[in-house]
Protein backbone atom coordinates (compact mmCIF):
# COMPACT_ATOMS: atom_id res chain seq x y z
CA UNK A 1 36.33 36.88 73.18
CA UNK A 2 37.02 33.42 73.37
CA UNK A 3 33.38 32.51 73.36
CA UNK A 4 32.70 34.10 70.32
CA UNK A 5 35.67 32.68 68.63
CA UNK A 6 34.19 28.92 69.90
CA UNK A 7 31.26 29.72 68.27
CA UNK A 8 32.43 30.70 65.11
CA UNK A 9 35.21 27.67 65.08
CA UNK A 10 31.65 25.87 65.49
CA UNK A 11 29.89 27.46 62.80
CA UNK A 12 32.58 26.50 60.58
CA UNK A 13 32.81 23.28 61.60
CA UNK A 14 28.91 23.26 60.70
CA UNK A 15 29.51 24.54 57.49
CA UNK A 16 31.86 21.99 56.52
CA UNK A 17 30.10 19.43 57.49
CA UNK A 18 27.01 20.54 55.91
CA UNK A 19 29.08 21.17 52.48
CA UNK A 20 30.28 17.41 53.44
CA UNK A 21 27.01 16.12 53.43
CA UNK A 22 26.12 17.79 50.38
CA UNK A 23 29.05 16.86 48.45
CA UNK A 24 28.42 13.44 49.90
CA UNK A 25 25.26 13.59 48.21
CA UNK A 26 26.12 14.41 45.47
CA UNK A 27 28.56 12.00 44.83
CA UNK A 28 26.04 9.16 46.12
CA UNK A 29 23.78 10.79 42.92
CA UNK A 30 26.15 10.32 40.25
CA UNK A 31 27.32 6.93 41.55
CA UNK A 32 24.51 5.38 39.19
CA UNK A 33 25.38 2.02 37.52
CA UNK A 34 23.31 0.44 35.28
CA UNK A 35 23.78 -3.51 34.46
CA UNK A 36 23.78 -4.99 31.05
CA UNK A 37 23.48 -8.27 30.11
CA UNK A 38 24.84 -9.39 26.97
CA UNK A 39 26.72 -12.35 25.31
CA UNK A 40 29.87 -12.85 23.70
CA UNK A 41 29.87 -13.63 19.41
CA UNK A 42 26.66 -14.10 17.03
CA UNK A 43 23.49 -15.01 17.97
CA UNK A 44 23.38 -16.07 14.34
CA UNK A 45 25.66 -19.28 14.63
CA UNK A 46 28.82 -17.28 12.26
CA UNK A 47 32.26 -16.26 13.19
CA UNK A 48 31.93 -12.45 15.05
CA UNK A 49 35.05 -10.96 15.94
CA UNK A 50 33.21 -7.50 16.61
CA UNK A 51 30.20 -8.41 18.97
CA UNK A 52 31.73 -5.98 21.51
CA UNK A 53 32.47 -3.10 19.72
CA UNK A 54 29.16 -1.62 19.06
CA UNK A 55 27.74 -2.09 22.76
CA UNK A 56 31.35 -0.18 23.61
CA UNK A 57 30.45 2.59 21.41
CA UNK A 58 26.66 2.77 22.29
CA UNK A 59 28.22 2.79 26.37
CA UNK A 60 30.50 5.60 25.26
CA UNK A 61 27.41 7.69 23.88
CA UNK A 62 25.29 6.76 26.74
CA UNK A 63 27.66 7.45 29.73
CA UNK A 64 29.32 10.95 27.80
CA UNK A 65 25.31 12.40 27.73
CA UNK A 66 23.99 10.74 30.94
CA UNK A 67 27.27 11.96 33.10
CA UNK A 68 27.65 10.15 36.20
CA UNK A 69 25.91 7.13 34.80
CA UNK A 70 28.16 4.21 34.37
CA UNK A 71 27.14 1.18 32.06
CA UNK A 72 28.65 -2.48 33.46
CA UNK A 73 28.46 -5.73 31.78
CA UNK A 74 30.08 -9.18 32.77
CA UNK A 75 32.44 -10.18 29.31
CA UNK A 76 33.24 -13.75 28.00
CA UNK A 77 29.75 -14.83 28.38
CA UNK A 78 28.73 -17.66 25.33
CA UNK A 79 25.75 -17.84 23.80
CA UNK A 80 25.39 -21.43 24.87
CA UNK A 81 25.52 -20.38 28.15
CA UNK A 82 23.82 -17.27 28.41
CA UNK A 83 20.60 -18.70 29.36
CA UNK A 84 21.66 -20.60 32.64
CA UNK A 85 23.65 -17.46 33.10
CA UNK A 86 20.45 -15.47 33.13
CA UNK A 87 18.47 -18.02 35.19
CA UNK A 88 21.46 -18.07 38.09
CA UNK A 89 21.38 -14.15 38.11
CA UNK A 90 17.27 -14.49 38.33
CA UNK A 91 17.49 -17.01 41.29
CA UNK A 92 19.44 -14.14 43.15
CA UNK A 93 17.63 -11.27 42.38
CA UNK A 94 20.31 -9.88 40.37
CA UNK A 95 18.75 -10.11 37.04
CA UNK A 96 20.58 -6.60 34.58
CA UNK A 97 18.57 -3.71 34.43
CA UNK A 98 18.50 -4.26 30.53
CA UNK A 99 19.62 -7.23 29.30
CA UNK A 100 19.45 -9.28 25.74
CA UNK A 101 16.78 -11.89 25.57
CA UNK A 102 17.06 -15.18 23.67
CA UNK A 103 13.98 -16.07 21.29
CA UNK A 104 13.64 -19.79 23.43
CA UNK A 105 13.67 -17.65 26.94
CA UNK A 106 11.14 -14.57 25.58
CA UNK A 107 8.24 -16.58 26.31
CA UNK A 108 8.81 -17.91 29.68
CA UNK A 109 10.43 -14.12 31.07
CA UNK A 110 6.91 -13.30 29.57
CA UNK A 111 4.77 -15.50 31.63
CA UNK A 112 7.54 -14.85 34.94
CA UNK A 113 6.91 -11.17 34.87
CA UNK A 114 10.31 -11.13 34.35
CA UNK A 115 10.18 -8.12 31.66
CA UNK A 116 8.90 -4.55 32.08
CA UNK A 117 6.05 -4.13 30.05
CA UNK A 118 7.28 -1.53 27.49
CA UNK A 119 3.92 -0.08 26.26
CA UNK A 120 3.64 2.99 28.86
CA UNK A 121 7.05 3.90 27.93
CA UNK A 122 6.42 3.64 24.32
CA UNK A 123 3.58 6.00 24.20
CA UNK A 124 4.40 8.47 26.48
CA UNK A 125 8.25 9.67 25.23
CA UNK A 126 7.88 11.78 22.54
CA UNK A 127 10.95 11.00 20.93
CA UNK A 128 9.68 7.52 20.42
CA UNK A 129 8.18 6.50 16.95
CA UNK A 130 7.69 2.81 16.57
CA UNK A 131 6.92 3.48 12.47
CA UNK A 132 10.45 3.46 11.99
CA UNK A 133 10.92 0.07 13.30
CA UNK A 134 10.15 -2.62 11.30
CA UNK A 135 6.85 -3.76 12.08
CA UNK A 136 7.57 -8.00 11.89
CA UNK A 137 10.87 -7.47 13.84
CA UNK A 138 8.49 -5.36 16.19
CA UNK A 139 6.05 -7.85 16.67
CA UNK A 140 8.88 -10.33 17.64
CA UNK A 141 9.03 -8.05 21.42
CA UNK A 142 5.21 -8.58 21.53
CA UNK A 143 3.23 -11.38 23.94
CA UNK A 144 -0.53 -11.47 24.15
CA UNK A 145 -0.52 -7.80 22.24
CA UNK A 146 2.26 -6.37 24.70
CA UNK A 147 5.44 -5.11 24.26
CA UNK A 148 7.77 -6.61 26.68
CA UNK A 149 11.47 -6.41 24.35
CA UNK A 150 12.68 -4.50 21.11
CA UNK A 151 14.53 -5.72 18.00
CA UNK A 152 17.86 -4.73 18.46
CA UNK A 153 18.94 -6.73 15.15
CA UNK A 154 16.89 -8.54 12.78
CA UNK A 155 17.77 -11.56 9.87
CA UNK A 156 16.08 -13.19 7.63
CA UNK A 157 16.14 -16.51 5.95
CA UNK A 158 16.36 -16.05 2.11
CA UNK A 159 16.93 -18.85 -0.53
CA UNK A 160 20.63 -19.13 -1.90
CA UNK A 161 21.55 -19.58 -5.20
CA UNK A 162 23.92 -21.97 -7.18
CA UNK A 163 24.50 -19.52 -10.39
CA UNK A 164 27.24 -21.36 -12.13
CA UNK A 165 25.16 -24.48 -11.63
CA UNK A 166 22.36 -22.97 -13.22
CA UNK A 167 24.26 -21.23 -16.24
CA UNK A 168 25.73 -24.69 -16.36
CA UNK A 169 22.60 -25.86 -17.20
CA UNK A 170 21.45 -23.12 -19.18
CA UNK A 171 18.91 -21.63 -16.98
CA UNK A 172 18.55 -18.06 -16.05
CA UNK A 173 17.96 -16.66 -12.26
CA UNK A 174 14.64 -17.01 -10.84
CA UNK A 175 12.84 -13.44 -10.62
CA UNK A 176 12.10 -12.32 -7.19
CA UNK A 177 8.10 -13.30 -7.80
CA UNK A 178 8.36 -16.85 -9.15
CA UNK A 179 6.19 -19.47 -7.83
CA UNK A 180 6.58 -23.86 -6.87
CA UNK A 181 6.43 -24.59 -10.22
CA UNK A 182 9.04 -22.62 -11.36
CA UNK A 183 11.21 -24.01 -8.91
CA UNK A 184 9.93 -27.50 -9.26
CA UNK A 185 10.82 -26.78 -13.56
CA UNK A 186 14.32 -25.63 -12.22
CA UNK A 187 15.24 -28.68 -9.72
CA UNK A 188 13.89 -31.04 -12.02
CA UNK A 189 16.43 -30.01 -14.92
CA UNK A 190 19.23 -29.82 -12.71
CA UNK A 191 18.81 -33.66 -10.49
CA UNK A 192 20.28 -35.79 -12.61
CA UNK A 193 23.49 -38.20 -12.75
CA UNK A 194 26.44 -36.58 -14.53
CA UNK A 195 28.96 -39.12 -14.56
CA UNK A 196 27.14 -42.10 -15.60
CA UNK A 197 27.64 -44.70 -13.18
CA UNK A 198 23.54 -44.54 -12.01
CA UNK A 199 23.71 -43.00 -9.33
CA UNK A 200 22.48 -39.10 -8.93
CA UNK A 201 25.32 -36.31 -7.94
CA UNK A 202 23.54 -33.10 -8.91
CA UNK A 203 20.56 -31.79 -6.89
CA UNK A 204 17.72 -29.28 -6.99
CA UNK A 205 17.49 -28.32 -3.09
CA UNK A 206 19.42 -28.89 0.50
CA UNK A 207 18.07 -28.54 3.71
CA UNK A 208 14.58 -26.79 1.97
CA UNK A 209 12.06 -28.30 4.07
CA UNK A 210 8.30 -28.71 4.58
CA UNK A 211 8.24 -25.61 6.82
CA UNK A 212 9.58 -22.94 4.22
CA UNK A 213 7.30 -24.36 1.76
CA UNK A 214 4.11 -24.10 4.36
CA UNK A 215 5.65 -20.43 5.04
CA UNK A 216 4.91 -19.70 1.20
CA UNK A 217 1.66 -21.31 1.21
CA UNK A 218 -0.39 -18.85 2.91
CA UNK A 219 -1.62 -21.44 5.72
CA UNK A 220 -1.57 -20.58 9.12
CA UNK A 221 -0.52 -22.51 11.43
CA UNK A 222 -2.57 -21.80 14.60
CA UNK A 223 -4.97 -20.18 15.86
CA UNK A 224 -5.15 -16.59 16.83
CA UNK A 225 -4.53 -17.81 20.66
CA UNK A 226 -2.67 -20.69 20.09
CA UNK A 227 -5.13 -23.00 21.77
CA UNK A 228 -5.53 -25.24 18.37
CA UNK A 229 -3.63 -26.20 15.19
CA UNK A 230 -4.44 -25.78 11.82
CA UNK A 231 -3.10 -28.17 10.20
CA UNK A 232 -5.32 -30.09 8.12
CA UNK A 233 -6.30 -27.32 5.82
CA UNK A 234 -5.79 -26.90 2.16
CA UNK A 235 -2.93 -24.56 2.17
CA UNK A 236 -0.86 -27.00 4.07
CA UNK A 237 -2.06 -30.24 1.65
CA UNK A 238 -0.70 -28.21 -1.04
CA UNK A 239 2.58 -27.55 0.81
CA UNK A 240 2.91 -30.84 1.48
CA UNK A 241 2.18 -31.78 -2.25
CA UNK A 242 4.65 -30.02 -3.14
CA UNK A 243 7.55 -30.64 -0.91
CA UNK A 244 6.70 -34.18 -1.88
CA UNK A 245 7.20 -33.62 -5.38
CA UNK A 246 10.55 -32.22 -4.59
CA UNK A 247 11.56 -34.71 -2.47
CA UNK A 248 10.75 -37.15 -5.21
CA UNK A 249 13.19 -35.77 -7.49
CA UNK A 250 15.65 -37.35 -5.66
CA UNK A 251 14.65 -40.36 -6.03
CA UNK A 252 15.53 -41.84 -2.33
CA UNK A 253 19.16 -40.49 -2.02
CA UNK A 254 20.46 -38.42 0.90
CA UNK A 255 21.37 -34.97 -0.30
CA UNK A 256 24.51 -33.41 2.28
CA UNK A 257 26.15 -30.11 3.51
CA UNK A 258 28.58 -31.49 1.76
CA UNK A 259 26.94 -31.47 -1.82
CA UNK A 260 26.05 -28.00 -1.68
CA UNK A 261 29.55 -26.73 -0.57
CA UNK A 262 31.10 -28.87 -3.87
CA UNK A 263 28.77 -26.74 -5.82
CA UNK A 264 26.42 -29.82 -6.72
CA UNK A 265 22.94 -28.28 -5.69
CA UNK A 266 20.88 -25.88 -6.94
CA UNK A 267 19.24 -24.23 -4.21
CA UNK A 268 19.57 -24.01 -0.42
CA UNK A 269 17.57 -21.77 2.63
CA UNK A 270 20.56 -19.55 4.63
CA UNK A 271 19.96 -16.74 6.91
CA UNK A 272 21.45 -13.46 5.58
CA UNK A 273 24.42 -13.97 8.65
CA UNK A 274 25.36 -16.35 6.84
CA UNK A 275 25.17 -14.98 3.60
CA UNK A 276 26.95 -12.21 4.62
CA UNK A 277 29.97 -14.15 6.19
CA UNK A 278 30.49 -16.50 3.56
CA UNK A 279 30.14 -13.89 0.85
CA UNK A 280 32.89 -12.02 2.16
CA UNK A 281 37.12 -12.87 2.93
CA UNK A 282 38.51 -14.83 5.00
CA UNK A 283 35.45 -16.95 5.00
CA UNK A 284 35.02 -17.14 1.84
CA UNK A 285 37.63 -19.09 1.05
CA UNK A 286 36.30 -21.93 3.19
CA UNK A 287 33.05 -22.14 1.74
CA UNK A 288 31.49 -22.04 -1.60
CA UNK A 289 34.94 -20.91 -3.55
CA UNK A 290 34.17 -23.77 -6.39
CA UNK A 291 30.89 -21.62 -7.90
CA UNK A 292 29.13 -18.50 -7.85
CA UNK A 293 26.50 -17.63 -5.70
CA UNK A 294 23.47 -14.96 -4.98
CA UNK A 295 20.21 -14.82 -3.15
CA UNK A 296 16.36 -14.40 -4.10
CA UNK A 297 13.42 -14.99 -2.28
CA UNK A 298 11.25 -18.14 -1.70
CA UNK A 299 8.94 -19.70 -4.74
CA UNK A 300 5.61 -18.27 -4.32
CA UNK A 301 2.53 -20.98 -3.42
CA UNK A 302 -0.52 -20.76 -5.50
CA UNK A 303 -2.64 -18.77 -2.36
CA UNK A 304 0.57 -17.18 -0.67
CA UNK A 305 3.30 -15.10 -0.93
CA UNK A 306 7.07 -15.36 -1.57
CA UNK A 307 8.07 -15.18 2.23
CA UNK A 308 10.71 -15.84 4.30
CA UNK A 309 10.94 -16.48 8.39
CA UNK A 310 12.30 -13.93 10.20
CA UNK A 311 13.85 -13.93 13.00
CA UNK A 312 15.41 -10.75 16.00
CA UNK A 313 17.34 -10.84 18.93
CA UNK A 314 15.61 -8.67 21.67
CA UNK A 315 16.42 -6.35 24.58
CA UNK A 316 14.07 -6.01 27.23
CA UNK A 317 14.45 -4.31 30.70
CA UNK A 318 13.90 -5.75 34.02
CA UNK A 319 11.00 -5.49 35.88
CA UNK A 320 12.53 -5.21 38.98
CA UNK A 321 15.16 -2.52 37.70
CA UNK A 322 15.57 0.80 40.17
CA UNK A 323 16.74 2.84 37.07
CA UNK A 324 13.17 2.13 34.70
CA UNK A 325 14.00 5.76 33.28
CA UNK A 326 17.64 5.27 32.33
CA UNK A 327 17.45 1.65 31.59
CA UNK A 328 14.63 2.90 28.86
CA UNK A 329 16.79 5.63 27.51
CA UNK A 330 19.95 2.70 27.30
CA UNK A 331 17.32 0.73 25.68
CA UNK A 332 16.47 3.62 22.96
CA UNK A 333 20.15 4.03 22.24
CA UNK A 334 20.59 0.54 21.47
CA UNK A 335 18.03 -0.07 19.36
CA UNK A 336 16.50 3.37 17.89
CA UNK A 337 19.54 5.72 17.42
CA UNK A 338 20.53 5.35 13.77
CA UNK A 339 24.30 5.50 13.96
CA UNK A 340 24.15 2.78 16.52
CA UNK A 341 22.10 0.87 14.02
CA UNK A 342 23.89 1.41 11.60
CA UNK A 343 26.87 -0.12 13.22
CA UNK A 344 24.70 -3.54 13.17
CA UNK A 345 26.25 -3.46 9.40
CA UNK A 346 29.31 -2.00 10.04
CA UNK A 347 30.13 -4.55 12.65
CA UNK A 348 27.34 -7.11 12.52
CA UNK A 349 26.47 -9.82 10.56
CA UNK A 350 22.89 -9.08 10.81
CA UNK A 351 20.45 -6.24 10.02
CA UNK A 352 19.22 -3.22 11.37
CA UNK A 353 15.79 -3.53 12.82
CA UNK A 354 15.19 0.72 11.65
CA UNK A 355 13.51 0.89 7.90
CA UNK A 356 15.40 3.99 7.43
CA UNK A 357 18.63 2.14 8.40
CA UNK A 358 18.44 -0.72 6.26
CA UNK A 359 17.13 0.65 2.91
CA UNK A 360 19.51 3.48 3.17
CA UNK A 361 22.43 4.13 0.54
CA UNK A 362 25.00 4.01 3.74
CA UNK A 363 24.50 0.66 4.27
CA UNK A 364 24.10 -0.70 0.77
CA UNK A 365 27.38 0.99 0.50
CA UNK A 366 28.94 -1.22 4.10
CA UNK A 367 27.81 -4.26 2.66
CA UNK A 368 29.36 -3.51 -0.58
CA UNK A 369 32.71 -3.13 1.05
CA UNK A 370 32.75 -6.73 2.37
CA UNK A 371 32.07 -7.88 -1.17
CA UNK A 372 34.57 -9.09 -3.79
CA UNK A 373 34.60 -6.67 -6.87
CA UNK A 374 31.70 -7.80 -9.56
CA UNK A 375 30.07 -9.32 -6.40
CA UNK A 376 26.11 -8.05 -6.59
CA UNK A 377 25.16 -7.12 -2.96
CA UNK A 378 21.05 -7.76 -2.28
CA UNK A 379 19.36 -4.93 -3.11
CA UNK A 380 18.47 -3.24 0.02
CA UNK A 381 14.90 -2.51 -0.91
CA UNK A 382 14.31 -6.30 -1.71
CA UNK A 383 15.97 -6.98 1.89
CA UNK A 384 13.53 -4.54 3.38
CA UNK A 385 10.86 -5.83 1.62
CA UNK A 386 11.46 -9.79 2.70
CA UNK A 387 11.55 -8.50 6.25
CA UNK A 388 8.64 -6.60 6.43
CA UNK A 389 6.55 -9.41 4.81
CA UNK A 390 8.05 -11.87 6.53
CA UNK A 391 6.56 -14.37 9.08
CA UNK A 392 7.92 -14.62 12.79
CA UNK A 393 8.00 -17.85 14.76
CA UNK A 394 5.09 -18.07 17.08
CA UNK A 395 5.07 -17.35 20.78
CA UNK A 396 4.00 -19.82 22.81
CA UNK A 397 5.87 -22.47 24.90
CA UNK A 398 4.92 -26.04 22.84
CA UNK A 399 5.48 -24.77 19.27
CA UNK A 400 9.14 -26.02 18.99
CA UNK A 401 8.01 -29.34 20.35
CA UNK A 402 5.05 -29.30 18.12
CA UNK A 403 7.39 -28.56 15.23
CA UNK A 404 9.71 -30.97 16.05
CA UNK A 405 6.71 -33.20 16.00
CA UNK A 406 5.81 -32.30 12.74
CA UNK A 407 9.20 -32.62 11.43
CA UNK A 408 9.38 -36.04 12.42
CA UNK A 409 5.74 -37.06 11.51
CA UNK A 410 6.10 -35.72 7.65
CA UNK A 411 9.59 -36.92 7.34
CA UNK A 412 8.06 -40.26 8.10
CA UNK A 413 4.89 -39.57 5.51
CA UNK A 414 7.45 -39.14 3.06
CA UNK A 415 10.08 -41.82 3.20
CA UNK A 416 7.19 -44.15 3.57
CA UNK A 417 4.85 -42.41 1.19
CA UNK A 418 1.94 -42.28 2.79
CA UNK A 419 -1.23 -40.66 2.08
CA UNK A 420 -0.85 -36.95 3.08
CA UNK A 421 -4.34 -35.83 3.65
CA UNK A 422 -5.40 -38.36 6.12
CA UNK A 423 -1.47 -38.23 7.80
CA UNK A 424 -2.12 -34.75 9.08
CA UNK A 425 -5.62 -35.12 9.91
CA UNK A 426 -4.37 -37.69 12.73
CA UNK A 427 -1.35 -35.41 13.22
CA UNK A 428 -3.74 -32.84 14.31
CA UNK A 429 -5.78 -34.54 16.07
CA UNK A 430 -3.05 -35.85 18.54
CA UNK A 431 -1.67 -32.05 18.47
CA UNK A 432 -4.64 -30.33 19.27
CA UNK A 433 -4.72 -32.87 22.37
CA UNK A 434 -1.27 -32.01 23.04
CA UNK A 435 -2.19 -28.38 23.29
CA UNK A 436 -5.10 -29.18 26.04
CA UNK A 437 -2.39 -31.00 28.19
């Protein structure tokens, strides 16, 4: 009798440990936690008081439908720093599963193998449909034809408008299709002195350089692999021509921030962050109160378009992640589910990377909201539009220094005049060498 109870105190003992083990298990299962990497405020360089409230909500979603999945992310991060930040957690293997990428680090994760290479994962879920992103903010993930990030939110650079300025001066807002010489017409009408004591104090353009002229011009650049620049080509002599002839205007005088906030310029490049912070209260009333003010595209070049750079922040996963599944589906719900998208308006400065999104009465309506009354918002097809015809920043590790070497070589051309065609024929040369190095 007292054997058989031993052996059934043991069996029961056996049992519980076995439903031990298994709740053990269990438990071990669900304790899942996937790291984010993100950074505090705009990546656009405006005042965000939000930036954490739609990566909360899109953790809320993702944890309620993937239960027993927990999303962490280290707060209080700055943009400024977020790079080093990134490169400490690389040196000690502790890089996120899915983390934001900065357009000056995309390149180098790239050529690390830092990123998971997204194109298996892309093809294979059928809920995935990369039509409905747009294809330029797409492209911005992409190195040597693979996709290695996503867009999670997209702006472009559009040309803002004086309009009181103009009406001032009796002339009527540029259409969305007008060319350099409509522009050139316009600036040269408005630079002149107003107060009479020889000196100029009204301007055409601010801070409208050589590059958003070339953008319009239908040059490119580089070639298809990057190995050589294209520089001394037609399209970029009549650029140049032509941000000469603008610069001209001015007759040697230093046009300032300054100018454009007291309402005394014409024309100036801002991305759409910005246009949609200082459109809207308390901002406002810091900047640009003395005028009124709208957008339109870039003037059109004789063999190109009326374009704008665009530019995306990206989320990529790492390659190194244990949770590739999960870290994909986080990935999705960041930057493919519409509401979440949608909250880039709501809360954002910036714009939805999904077509659908962004040309959709919803957020026409959000951006409306922000907007004195009487304020026209940008129509959302024309914002569509200017991003899906817009040109993206190269990928390859010398083009800022090439740029800045341009910047500095045709500011030079032009404050000492000098002959443009032969100029960028030894600019090019001494790139293209550059490039070999």
């Amino acid at each position: 009798m007292k054997k058989k109870k031993r052996i059934i105190a043991l069996l029961a003992l056996l049992i519980i440990a076995g439903m031990a083990a298994v709740i053990a298990a269990e438990g071990r299962k669900k304790e899942i936690v996937l790291e984010f990497g993100m950074f505090t405020g705009s990546n656009w360089d405006v005042a965000s008081a939000n930036c954490f409230v739609i990566i909360d909500k899109a953790i809320a979603a993702f944890e309620e439908s993937h239960p027993g999945v927990t999303i962490h992310y280290d707060s209080g991060i700055l943009r400024e720093d977020y790079s080093e930040w990134c490169a400490r957690k690389l040196l000690k293997g502790e890089i996120p599963d899915v983390f934001m990428v900065l357009d000056t680090d995309f390149n180098q994760y790239c050529s690390l193998g830092v990123l998971k290479n997204l194109d298996e994962a892309m093809e294979t879920d059928p809920e995935f449909d990369e039509t409905k992103y747009f294809s330029t903010a797409l492209d911005i993930g992409k190195n040597s034809g693979h996709q290695y990030a996503l867009p999670y939110e997209v702006v472009p650079t559009l040309l803002f408008v004086n309009k009181s300025l103009l009406a001032k001066e009796g002339i009527e807002m540029p259409d969305q299709d007008w060319t350099w010489n409509d522009m050139y017409e316009i600036c040269r009408k408005v630079t002149r002195d107003t107060d009479g004591d020889g000196m100029l104090d009204q301007f055409g353009t601010y801070n409208y350089n050589w590059l958003n002229v070339v953008h319009t011009s239908g040059a490119q650049l580089f070639s298809e692999d990057y190995t050589r620049a294209n520089f001394a080509c037609e399209e970029v002599y009549d650029a140049l021509r032509f941000t000469r002839r603008i610069y001209e205007l001015n007759q040697g005088q230093k046009v300032t921030q300054e100018d454009y906030n007291n309402g005394r310029v014409a024309f100036m490049p801002l991305t759409f962050a910005e246009y949609r912070t200082y459109k809207t209260y308390p901002y406002k009333i810091k900047k640009y109160t003395g005028f009124q003010w709208d957008c339109t595209t870039f003037p059109a070049g004789s063999a190109g378009g009326n374009t704008s750079e665009v530019d995306a922040l990206l989320i990529g996963i790492s390659r190194w992640s244990d949770h590739e599944q999960l870290a994909w589906e986080f990935l999705k719900q960041l930057t493919y589910e519409k509401e979440m998208q949608m909250d880039i308006f709501r809360y954002s400065q910036g714009v939805s990377v999904l077509k659908d999104v962004t040309m959709s009465e919803e957020a026409a309506a959000i951006i409306q909201e922000d907007m004195d009354e009487g304020e026209r918002v940008i129509d959302s097809r024309l914002l569509g539009s200017v991003i899906e015809d817009g040109i993206t920043a190269p990928h390859f590790q010398k083009y800022e220094q090439v740029i800045n070497l341009a910047d500095n070589e045709i500011s030079k051309m032009l404050e000492e005049n000098k002959n443009i065609d032969s100029t960028i024929k030894i600019f090019q040369r001494n790139v293209n060498s550059f490039l070999k190095q």
